[in-house]
N, C-alpha and C. Protein backbone atom coordinates (compact mmCIF):
# COMPACT_ATOMS: atom_id res chain seq x y z
N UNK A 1 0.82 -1.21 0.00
CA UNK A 1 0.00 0.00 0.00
C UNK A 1 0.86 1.27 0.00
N UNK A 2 1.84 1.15 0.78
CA UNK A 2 2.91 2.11 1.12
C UNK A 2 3.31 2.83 -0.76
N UNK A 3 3.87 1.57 -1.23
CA UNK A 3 4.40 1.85 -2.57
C UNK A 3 3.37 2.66 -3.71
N UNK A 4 2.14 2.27 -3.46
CA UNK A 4 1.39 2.88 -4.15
C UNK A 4 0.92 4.10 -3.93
N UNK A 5 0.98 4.44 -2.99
CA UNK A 5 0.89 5.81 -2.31
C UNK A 5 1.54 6.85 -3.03
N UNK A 6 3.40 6.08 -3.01
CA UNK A 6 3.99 6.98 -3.28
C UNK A 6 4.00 7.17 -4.72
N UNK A 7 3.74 5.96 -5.70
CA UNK A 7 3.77 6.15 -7.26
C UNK A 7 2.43 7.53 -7.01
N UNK A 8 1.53 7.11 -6.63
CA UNK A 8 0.62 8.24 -6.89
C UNK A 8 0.70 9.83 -6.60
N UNK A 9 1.46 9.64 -5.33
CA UNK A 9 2.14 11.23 -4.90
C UNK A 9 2.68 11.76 -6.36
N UNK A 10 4.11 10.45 -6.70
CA UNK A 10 5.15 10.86 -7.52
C UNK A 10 4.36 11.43 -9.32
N UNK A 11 3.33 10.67 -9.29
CA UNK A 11 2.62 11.57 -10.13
C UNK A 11 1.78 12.11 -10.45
N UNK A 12 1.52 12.58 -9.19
CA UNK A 12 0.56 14.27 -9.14
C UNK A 12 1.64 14.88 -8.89
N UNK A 13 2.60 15.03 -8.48
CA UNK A 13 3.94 16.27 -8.54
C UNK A 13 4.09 16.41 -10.13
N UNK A 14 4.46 15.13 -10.93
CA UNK A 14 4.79 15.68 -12.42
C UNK A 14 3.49 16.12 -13.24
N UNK A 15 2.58 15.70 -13.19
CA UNK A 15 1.61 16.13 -13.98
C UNK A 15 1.56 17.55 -13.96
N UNK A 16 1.38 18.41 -12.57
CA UNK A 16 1.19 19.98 -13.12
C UNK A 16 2.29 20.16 -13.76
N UNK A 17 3.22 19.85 -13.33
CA UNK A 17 4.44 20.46 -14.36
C UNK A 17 4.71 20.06 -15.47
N UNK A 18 4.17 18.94 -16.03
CA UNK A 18 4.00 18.65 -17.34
C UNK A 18 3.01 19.86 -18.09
N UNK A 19 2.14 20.36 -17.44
CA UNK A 19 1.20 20.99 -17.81
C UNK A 19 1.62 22.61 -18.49
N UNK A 20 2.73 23.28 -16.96
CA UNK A 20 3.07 24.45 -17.08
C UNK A 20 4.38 24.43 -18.38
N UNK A 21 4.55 23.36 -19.12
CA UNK A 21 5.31 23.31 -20.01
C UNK A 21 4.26 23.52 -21.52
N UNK A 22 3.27 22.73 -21.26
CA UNK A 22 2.56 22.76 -22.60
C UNK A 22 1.86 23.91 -23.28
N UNK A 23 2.47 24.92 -22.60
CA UNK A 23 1.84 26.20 -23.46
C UNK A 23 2.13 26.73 -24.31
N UNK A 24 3.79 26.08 -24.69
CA UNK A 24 4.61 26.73 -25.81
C UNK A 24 5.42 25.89 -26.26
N UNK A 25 5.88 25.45 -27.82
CA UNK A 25 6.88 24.69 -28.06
C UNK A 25 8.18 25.63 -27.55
N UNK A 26 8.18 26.97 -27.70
CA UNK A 26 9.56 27.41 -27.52
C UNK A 26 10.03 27.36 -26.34
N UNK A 27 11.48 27.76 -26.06
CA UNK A 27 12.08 27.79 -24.51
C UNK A 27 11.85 28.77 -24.22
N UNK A 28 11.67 29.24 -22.15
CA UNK A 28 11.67 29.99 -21.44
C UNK A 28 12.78 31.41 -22.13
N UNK A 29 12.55 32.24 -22.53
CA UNK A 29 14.20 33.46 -23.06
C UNK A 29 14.60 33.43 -21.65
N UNK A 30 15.60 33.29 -21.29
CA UNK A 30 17.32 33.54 -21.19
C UNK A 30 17.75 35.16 -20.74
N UNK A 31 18.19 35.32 -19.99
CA UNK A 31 17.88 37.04 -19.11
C UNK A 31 19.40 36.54 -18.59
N UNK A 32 20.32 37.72 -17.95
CA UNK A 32 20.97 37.54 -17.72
C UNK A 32 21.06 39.33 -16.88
N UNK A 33 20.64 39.67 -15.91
CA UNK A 33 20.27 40.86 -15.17
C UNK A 33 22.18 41.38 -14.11
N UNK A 34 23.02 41.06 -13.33
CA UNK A 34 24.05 41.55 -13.15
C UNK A 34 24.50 40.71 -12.37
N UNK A 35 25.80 41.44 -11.91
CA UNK A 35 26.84 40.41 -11.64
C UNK A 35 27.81 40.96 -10.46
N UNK A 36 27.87 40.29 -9.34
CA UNK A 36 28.51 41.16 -8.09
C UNK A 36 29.60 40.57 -7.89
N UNK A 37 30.70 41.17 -7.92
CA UNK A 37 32.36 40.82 -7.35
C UNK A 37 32.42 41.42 -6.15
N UNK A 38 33.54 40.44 -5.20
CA UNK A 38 33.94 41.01 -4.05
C UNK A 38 35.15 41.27 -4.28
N UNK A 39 36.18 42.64 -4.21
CA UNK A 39 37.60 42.85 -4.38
C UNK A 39 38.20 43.42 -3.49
N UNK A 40 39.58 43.30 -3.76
CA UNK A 40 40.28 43.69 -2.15
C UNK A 40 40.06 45.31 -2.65
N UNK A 41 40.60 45.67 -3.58
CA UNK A 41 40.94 47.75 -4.02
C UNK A 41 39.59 48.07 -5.16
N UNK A 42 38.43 48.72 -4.16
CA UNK A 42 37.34 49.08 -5.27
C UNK A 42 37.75 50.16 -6.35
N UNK A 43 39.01 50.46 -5.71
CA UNK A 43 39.09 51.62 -6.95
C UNK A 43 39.62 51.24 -7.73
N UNK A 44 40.47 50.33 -7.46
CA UNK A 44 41.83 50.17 -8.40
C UNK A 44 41.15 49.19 -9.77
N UNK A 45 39.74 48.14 -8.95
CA UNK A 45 39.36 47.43 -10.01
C UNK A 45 38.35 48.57 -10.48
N UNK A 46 37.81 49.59 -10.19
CA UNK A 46 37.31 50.42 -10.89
C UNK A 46 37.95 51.47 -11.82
N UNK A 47 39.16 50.85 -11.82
CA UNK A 47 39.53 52.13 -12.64
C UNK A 47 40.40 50.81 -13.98
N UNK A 48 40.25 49.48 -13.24
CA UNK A 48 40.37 48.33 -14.64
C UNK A 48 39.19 48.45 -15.28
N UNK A 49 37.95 48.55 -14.74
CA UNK A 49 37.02 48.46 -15.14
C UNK A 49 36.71 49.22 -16.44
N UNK A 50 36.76 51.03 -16.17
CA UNK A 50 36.84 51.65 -16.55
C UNK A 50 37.69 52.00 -17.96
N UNK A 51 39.21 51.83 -17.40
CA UNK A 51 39.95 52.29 -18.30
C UNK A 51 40.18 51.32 -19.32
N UNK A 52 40.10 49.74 -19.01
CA UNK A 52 40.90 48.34 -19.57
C UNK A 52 39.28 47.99 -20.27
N UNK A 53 38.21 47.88 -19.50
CA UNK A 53 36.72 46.96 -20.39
C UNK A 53 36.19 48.40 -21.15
N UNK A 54 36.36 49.31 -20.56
CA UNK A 54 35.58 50.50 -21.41
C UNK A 54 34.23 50.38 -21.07
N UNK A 55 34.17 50.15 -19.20
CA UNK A 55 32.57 50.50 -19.07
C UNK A 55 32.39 51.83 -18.42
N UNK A 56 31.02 52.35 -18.55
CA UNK A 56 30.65 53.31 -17.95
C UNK A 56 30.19 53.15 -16.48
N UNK A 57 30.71 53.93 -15.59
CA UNK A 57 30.15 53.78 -14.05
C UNK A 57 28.77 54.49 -14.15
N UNK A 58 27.97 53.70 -12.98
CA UNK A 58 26.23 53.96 -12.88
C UNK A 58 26.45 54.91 -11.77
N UNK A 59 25.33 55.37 -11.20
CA UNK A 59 25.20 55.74 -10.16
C UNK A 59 24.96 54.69 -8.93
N UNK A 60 25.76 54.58 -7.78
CA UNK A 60 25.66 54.09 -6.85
C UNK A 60 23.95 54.29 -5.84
N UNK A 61 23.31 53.60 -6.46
CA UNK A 61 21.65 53.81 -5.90
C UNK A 61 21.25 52.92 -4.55
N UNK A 62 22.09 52.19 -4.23
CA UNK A 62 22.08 51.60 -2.84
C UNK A 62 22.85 52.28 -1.74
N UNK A 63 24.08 53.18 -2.31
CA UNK A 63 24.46 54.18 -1.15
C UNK A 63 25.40 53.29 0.00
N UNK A 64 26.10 52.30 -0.71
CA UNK A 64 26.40 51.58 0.23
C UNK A 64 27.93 51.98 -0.02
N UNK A 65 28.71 52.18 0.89
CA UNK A 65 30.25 52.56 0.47
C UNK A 65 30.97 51.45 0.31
N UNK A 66 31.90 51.74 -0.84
CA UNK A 66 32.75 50.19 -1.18
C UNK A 66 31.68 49.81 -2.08
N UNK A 67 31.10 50.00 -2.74
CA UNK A 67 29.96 49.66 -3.76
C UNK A 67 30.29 50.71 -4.62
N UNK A 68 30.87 50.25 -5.90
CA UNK A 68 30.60 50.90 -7.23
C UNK A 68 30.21 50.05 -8.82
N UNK A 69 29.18 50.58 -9.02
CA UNK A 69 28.46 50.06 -10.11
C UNK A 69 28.69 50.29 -11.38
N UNK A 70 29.12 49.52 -12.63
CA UNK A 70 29.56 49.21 -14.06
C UNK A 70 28.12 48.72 -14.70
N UNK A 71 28.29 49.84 -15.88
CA UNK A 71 27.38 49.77 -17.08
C UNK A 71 28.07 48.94 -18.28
């Protein structure tokens, strides 16, 4: 009885999620939103950042010191 229990648990878990798939042949898009480093010299990698990748600094909107933000 035990065993059957669990086949039946095990598929009512997959069925909704079989379900939340069938709305689209295509894949979920792919996002890729930012990326946080911890470094010993914020300036020094801010000024690799800057001078060596050629990014633009953001405005620091969290206000947190030792926090500088790359566009």
């Amino acid at each position: 009885m035990k065993f059957q229990t669990a086949v039946v648990l095990t598929l009512l878990c997959f069925i909704p999620m079989s379900a939340l798939f069938a709305q689209s042949d295509a894949p979920p898009p792919l996002t890729f939103n930012h990326l946080a480093l911890s470094v010993k010299d914020v300036n020094r990698s801010a000024e690799f950042y800057r001078n060596v990748l050629g990014l633009t600094e953001i405005a620091n909107r969290a206000r947190l010191d030792g926090v500088r933000w790359f566009s």
